[in-house]
Protein backbone atom coordinates (compact mmCIF):
# COMPACT_ATOMS: atom_id res chain seq x y z
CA UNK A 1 42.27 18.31 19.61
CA UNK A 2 42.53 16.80 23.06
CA UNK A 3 45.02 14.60 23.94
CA UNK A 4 42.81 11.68 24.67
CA UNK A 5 41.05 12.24 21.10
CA UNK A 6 44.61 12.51 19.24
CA UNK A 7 45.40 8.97 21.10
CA UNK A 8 41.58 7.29 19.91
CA UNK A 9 42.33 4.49 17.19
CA UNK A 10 46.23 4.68 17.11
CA UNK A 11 48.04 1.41 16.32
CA UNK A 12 51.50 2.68 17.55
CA UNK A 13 51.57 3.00 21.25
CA UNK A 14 54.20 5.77 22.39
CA UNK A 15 55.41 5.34 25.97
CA UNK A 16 55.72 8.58 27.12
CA UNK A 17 58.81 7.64 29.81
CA UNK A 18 60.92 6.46 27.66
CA UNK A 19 60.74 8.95 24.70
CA UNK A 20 63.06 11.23 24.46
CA UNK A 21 61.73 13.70 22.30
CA UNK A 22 64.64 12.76 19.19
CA UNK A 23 62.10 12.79 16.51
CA UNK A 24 63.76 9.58 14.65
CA UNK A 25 60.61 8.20 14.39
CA UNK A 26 58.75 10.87 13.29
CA UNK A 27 61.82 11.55 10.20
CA UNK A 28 61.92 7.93 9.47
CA UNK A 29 58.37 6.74 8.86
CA UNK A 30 57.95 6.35 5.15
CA UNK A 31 54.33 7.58 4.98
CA UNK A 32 55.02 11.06 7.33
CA UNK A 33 52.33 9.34 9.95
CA UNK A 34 53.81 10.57 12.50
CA UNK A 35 54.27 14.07 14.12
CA UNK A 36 55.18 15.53 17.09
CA UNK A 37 52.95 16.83 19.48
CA UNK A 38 52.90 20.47 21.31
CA UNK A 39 55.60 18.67 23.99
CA UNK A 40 57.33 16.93 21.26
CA UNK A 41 55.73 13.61 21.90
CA UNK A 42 55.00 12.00 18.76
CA UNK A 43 51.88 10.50 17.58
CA UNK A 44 50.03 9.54 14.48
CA UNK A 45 48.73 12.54 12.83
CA UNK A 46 47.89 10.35 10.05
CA UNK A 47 46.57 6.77 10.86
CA UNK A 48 45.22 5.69 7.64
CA UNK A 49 48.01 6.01 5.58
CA UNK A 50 50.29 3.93 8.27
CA UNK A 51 51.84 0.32 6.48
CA UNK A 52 52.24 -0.88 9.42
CA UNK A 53 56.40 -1.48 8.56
CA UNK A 54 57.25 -0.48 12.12
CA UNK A 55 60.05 1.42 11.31
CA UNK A 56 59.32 3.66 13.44
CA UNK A 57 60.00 1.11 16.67
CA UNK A 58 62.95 -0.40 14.74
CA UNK A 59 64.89 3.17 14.64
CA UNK A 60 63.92 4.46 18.17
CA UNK A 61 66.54 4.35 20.12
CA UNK A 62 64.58 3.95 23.45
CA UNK A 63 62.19 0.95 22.28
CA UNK A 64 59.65 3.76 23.22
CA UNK A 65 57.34 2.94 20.41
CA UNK A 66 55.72 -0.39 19.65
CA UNK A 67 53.03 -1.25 17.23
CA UNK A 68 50.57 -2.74 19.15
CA UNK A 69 47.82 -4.20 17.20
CA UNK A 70 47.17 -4.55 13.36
CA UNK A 71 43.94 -3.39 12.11
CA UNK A 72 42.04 -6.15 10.81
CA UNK A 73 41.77 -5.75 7.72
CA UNK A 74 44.85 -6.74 7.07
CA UNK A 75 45.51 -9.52 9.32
């Protein structure tokens, strides 16, 4: 999957300068959303089964990772 493809439709936007590669996102997300890509950047590898908590910005310890819009539905 291409990078732009794996980025399509993704709530949680990941700036790549200030992630460090820890992976306290990706081990704190209740729902296992996210993953780490081939350079350890993570991503959601599973979008539809986010709940939109935002743990995963809370924990980062960079405030590399904010959620950036809320689907809809569910506003």
């Amino acid at each position: 999957m291409s990078i732009n493809k794996k980025n399509d439709y993704q709530w949680i936007k990941i700036d790549p300068g200030k992630c460090v590669h820890c992976g306290i996102c990706v081990n704190y997300c209740p729902r296992d959303v996210l993953a780490k890509d081939d350079n350890g950047v993570p991503y959601m590898k599973h979008r539809d089964d986010c709940w939109y908590c935002d743990v995963c910005s809370f924990v980062c310890p960079k405030n590399a990772l904010v959620l950036k819009e809320v689907p809809y539905l569910i506003k």
